[in-house]
N, C-alpha and C. Protein backbone atom coordinates (compact mmCIF):
# COMPACT_ATOMS: atom_id res chain seq x y z
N UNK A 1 11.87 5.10 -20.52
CA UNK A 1 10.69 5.85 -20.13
C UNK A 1 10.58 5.82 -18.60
N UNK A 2 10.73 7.15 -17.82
CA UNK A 2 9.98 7.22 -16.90
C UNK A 2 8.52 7.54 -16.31
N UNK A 3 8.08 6.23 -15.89
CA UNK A 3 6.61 6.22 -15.33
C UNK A 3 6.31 5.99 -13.81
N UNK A 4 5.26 6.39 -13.24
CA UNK A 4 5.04 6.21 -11.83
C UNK A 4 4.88 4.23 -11.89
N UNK A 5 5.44 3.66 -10.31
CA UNK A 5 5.34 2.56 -10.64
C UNK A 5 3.87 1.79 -10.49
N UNK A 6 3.41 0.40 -10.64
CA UNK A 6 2.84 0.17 -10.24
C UNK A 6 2.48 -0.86 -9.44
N UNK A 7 1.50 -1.65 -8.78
CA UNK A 7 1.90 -2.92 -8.17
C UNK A 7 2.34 -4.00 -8.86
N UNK A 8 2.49 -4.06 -10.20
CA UNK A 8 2.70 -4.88 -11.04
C UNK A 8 3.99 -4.71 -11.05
N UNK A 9 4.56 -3.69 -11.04
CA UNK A 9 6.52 -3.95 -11.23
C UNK A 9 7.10 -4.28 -9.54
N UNK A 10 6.42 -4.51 -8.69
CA UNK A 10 6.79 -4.94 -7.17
C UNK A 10 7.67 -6.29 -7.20
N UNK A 11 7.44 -7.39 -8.04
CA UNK A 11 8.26 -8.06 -8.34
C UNK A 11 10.02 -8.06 -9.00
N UNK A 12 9.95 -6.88 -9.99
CA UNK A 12 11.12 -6.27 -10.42
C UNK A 12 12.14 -4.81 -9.38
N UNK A 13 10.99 -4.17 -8.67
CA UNK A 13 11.72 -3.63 -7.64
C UNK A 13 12.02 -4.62 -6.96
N UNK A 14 11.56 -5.54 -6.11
CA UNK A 14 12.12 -6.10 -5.36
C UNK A 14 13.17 -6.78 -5.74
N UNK A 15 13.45 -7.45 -6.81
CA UNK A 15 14.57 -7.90 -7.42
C UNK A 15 16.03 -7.12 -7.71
N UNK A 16 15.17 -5.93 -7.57
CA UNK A 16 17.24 -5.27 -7.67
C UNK A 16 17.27 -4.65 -6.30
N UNK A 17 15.88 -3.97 -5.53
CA UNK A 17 16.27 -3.63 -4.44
C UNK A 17 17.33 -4.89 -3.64
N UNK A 18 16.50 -6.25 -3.75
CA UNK A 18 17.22 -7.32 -2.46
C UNK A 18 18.40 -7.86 -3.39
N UNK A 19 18.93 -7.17 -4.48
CA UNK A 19 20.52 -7.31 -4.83
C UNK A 19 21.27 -6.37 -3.94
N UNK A 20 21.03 -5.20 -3.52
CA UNK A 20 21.61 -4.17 -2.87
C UNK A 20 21.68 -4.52 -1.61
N UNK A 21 20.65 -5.03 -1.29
CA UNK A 21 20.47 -5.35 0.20
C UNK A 21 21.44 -6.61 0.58
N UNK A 22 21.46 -7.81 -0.36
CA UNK A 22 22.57 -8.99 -0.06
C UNK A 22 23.77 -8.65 -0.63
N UNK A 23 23.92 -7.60 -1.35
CA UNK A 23 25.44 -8.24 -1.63
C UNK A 23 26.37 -6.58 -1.42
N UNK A 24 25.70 -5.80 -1.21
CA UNK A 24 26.38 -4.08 -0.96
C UNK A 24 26.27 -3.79 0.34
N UNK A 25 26.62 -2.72 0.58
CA UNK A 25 26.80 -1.74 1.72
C UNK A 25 26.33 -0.37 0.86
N UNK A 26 25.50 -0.60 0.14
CA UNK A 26 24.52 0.56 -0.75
C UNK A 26 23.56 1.31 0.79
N UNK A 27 22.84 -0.23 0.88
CA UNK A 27 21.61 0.02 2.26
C UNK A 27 22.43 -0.91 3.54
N UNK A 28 22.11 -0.44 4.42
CA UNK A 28 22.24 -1.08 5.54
C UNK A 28 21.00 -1.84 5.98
N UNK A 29 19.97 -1.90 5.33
CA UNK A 29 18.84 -2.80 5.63
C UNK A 29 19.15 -4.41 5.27
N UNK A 30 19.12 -5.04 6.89
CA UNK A 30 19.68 -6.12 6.18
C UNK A 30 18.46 -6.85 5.75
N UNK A 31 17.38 -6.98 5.46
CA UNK A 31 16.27 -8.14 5.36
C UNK A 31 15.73 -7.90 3.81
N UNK A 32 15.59 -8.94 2.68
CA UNK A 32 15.22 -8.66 1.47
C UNK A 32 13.66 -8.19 2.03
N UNK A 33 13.75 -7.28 1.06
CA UNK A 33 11.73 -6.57 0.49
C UNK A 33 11.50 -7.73 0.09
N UNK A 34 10.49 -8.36 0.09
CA UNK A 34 9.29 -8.81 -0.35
C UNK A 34 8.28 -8.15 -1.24
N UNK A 35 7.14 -9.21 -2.52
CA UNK A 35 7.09 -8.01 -3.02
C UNK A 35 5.11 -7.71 -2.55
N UNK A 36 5.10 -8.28 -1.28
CA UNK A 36 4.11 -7.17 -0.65
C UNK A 36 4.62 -5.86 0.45
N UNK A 37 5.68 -6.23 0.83
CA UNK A 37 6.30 -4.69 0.90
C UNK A 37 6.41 -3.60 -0.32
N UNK A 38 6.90 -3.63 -0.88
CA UNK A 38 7.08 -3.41 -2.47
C UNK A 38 5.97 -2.63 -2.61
N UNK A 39 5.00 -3.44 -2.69
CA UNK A 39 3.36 -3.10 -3.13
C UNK A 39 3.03 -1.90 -2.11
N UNK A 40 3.48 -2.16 -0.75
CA UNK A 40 2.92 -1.61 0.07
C UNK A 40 3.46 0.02 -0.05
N UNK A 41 4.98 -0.25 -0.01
CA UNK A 41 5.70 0.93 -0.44
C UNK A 41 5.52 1.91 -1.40
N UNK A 42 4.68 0.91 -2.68
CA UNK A 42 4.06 2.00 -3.72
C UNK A 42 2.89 2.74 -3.38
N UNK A 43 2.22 2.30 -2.35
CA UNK A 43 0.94 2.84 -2.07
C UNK A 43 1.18 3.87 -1.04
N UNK A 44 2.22 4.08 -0.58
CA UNK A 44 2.49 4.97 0.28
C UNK A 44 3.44 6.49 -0.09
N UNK A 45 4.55 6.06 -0.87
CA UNK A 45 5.30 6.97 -1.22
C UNK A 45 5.18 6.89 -2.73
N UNK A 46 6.06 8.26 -3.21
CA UNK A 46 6.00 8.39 -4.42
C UNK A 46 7.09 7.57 -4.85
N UNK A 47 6.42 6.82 -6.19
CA UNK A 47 7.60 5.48 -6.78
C UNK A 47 7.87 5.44 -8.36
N UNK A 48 8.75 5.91 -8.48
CA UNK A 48 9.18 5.92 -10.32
C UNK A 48 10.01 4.85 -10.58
N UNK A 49 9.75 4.48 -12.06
CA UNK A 49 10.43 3.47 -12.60
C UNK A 49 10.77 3.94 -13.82
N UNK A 50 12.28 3.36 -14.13
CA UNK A 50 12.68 3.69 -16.00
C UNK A 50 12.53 2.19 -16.31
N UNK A 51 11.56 2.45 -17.26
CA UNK A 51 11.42 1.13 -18.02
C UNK A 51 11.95 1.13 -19.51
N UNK A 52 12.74 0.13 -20.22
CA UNK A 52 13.12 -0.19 -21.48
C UNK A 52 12.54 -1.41 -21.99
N UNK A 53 12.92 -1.73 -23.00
CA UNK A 53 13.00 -2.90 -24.08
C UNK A 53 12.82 -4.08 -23.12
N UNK A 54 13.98 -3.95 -21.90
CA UNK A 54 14.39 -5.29 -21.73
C UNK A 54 13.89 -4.96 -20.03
N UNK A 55 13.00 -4.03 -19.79
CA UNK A 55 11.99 -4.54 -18.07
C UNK A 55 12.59 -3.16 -17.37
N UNK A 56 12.61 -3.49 -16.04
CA UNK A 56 12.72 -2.33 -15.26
C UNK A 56 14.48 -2.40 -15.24
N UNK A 57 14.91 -1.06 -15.61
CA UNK A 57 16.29 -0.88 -15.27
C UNK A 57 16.53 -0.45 -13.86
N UNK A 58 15.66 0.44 -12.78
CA UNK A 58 15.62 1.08 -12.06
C UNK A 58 14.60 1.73 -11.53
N UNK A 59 14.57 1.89 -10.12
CA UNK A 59 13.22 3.07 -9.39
C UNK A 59 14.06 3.94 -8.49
N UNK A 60 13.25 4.82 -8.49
CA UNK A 60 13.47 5.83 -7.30
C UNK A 60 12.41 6.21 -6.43
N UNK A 61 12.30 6.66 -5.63
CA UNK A 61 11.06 6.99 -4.43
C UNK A 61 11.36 7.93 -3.45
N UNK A 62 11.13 8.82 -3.18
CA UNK A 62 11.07 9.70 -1.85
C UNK A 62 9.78 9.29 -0.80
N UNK A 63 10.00 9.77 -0.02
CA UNK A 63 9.41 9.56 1.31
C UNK A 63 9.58 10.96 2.41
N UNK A 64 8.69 10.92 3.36
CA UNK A 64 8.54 12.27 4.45
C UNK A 64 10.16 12.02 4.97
N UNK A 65 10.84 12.97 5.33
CA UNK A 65 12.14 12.34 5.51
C UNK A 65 12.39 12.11 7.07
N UNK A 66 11.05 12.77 8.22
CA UNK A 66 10.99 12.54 9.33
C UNK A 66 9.33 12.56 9.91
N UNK A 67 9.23 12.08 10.43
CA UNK A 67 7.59 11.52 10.92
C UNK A 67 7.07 13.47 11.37
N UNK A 68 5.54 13.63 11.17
CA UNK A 68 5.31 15.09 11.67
C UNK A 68 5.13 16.27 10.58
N UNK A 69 4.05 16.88 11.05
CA UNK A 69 3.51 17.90 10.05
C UNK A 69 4.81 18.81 9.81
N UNK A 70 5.98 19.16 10.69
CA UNK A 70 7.48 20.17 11.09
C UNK A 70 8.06 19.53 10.07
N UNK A 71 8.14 18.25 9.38
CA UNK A 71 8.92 17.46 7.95
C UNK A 71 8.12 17.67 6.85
N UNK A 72 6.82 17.78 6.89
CA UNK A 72 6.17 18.02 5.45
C UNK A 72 6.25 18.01 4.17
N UNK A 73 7.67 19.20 4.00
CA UNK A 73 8.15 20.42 3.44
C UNK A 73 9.46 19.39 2.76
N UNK A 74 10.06 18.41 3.51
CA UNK A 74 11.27 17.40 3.38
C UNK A 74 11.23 15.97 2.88
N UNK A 75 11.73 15.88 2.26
CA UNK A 75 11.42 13.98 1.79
C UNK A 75 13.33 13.64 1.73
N UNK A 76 13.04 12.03 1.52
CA UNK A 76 14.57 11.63 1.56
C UNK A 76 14.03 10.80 0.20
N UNK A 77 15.29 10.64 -0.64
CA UNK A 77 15.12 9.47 -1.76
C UNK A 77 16.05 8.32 -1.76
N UNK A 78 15.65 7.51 -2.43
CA UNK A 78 16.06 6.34 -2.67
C UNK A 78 16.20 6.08 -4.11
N UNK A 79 17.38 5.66 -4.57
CA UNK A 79 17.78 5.58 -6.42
C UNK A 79 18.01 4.28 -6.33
N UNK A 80 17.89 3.30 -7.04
CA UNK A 80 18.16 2.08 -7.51
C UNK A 80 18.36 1.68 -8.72
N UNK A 81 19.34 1.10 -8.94
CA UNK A 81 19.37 0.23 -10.74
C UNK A 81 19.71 -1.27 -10.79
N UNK A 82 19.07 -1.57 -12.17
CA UNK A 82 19.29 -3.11 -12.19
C UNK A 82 20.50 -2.73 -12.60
N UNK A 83 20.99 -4.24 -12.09
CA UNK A 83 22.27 -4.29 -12.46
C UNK A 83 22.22 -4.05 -14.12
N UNK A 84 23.95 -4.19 -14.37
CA UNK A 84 24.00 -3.39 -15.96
C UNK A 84 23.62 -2.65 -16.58
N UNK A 85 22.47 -1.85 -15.93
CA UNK A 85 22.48 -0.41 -16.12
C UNK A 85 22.65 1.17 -15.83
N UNK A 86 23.95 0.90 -14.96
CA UNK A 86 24.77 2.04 -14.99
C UNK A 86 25.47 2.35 -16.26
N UNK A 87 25.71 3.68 -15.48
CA UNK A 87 26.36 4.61 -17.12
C UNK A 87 25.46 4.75 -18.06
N UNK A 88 24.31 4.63 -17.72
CA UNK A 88 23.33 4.89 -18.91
C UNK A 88 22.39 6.39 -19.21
N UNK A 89 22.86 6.86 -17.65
CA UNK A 89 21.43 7.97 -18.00
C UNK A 89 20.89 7.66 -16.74
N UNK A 90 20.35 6.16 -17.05
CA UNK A 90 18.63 5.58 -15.96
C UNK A 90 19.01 6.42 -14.75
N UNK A 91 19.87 6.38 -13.88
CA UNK A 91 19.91 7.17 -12.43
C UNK A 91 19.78 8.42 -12.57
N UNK A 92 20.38 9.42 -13.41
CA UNK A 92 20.14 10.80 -13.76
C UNK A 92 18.86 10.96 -13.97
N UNK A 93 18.11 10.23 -15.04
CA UNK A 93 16.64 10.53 -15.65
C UNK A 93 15.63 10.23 -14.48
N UNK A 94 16.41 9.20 -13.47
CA UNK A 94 15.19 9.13 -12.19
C UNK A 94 15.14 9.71 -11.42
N UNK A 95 16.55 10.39 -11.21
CA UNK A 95 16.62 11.88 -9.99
C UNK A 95 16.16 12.76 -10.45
N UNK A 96 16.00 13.02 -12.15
CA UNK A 96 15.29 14.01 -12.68
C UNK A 96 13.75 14.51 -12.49
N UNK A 97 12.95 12.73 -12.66
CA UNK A 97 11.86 12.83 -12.40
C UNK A 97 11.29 13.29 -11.16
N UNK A 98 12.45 12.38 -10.32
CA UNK A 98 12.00 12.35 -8.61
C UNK A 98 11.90 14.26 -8.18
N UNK A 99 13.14 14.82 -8.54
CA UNK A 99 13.29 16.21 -8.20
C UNK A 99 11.75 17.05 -8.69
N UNK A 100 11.75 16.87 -10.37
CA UNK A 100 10.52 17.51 -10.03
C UNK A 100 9.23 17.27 -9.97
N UNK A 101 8.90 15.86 -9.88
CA UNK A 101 7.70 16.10 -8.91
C UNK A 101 7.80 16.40 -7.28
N UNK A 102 8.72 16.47 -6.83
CA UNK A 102 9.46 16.90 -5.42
C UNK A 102 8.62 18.18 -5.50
N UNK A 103 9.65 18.83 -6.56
CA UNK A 103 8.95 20.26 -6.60
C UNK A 103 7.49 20.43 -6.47
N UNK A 104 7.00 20.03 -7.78
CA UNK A 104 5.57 20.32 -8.47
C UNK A 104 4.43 20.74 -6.60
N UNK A 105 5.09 18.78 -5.57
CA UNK A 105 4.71 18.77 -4.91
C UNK A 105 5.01 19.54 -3.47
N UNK A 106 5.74 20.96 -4.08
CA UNK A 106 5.87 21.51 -2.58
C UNK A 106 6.87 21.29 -1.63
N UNK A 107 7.64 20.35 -1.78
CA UNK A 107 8.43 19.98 -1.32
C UNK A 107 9.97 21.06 -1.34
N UNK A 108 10.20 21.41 -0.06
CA UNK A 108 11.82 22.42 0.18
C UNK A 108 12.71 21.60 -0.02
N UNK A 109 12.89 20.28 0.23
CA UNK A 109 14.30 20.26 -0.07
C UNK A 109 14.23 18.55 0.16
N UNK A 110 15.22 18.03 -0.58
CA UNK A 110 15.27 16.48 -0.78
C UNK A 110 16.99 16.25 -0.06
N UNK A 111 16.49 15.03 0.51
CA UNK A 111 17.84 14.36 1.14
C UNK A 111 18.39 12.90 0.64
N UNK A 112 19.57 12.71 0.79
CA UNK A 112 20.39 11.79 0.11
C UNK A 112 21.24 10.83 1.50
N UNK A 113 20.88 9.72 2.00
CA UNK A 113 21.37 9.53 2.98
C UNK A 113 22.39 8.57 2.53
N UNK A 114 23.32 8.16 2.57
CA UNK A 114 24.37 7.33 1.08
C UNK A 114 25.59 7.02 2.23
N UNK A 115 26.01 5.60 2.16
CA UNK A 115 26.89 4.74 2.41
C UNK A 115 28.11 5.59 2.25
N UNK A 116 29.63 5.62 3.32
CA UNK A 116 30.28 6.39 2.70
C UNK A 116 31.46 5.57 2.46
N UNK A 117 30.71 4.29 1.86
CA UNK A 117 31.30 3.03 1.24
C UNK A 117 31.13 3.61 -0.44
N UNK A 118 30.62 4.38 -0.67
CA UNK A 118 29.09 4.34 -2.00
C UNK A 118 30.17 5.86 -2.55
N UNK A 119 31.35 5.83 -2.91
CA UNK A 119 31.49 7.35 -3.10
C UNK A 119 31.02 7.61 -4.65
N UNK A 120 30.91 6.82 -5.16
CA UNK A 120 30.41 6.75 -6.18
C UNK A 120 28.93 7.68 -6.36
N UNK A 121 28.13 7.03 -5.38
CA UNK A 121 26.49 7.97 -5.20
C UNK A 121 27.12 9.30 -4.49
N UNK A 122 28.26 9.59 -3.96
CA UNK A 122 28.27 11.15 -3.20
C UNK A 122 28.68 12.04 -5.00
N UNK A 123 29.71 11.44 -5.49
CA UNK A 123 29.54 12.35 -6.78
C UNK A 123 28.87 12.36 -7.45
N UNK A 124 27.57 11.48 -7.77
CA UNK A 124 26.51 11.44 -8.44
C UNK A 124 25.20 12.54 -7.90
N UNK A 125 25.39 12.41 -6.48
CA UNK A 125 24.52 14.06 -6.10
C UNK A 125 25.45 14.98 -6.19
N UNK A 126 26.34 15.02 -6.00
CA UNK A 126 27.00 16.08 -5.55
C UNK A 126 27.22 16.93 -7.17
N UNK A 127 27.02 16.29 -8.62
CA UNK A 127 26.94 16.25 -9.62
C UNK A 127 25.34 16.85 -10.16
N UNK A 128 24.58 16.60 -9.46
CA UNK A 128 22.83 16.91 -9.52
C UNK A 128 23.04 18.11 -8.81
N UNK A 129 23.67 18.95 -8.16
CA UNK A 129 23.87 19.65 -7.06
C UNK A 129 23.38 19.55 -5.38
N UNK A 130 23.53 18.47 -5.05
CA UNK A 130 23.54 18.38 -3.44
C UNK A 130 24.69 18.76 -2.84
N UNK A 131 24.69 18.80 -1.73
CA UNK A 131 25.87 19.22 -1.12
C UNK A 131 25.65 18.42 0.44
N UNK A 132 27.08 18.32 0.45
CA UNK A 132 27.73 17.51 1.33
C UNK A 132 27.09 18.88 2.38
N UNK A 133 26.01 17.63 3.67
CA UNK A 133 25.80 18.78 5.07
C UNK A 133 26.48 17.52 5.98
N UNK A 134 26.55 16.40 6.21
CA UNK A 134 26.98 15.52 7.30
C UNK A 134 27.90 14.50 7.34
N UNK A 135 28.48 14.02 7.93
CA UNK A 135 29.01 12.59 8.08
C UNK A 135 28.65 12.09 8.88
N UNK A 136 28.24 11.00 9.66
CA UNK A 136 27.25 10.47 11.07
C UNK A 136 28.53 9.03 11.28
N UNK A 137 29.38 9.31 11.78
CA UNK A 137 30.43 8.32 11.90
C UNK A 137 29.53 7.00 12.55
N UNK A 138 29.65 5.79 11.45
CA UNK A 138 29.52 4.13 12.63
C UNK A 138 28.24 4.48 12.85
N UNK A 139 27.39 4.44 12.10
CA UNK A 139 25.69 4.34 11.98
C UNK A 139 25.12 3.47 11.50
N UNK A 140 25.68 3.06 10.52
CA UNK A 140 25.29 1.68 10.06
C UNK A 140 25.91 0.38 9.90
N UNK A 141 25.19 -0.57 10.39
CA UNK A 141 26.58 -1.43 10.81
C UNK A 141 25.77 -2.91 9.61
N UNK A 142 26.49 -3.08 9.07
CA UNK A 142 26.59 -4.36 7.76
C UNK A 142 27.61 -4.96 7.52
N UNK A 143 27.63 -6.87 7.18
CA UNK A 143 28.36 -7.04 7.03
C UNK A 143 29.64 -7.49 7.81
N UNK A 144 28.92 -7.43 9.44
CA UNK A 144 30.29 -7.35 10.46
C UNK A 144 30.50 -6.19 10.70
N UNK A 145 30.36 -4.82 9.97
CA UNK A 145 31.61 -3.83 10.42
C UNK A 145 30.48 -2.48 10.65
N UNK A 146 31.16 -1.38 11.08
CA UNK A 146 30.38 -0.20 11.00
C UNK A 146 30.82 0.88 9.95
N UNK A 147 30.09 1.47 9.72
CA UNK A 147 29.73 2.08 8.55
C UNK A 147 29.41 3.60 8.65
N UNK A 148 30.27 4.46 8.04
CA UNK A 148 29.45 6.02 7.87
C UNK A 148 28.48 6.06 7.15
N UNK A 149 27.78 7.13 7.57
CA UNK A 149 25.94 7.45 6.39
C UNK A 149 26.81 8.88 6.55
N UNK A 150 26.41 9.18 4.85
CA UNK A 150 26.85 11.16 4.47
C UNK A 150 25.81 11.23 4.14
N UNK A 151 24.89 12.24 4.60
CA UNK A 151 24.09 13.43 3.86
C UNK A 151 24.09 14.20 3.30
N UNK A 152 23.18 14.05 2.10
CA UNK A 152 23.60 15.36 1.06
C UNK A 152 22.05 15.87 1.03
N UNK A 153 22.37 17.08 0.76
CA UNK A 153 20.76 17.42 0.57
C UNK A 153 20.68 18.84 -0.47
N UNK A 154 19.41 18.46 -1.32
CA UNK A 154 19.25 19.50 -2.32
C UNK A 154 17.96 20.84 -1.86
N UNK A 155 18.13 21.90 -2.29
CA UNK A 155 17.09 22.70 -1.89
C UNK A 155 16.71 23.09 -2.99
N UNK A 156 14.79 22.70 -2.93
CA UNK A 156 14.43 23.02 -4.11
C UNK A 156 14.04 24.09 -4.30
């Protein structure tokens, strides 16, 4: 089931977000969320969760994708899963949700900013229909090393 999240699952986002964050090159953020960030994050942007049997498998969230009334129109997202639940659906059914309330809310067009460690997430939009607009060579640096960010972006 996808539902909007609430401050009550801030403990379970934060738990798979700060898996991504310590042990991937998913995010280049190096500092674990906390889960009054978490909290804080839900109160600000839009935050979905697939929940099952066995707790949160995953969230997703968009956000303004640049500060300014000229971004409005733009958001960027963020997909996450607990571990062991890939291949299931959960990431499809949360880009599903995310896209259309994107829409519902007016929103032109959603962005995908993705590790180009992560090719895995470029065929997973590129599969939703995004399309490859960038490569930003050595932008993110994790891990010791530097890192490409690809943009993909969908128009709704």
């Amino acid at each position: 089931m996808i539902r909007a999240a609430t401050p009550q699952d801030a403990a379970a986002i934060a738990a798979i977000w700060n898996h991504y964050i310590r042990e991937t090159t998913a995010t280049f953020l190096p500092d674990e969320k906390t889960e009054a960030d978490v909290r804080a994050m839900i109160a600000t942007d839009v935050c979905l969760v697939a929940e099952t049997g066995d707790g949160i498998a995953g969230f997703g969230r968009y956000f303004q994708f640049r500060g300014g009334r000229g971004y409005a129109h733009t958001a960027e997202h963020t997909v996450l899963l607990a571990q062991g639940s890939a291949g299931r659906g959960t990431g499809r059914a949360l880009m599903a949700a995310l896209i259309a309330h994107a829409r519902a809310a007016g929103k032109h067009s959603l962005w995908a900013g993705i590790s180009a460690e992560n090719p895995a997430a470029v065929d997973f939009h590129a599969a939703l229909g995004f399309e490859h607009v960038a490569r930003l060579p050595e932008v993110g640096f994790k891990f010791g090393r530097w890192i490409d960010l690809i943009l993909m972006q969908k128009r709704l």
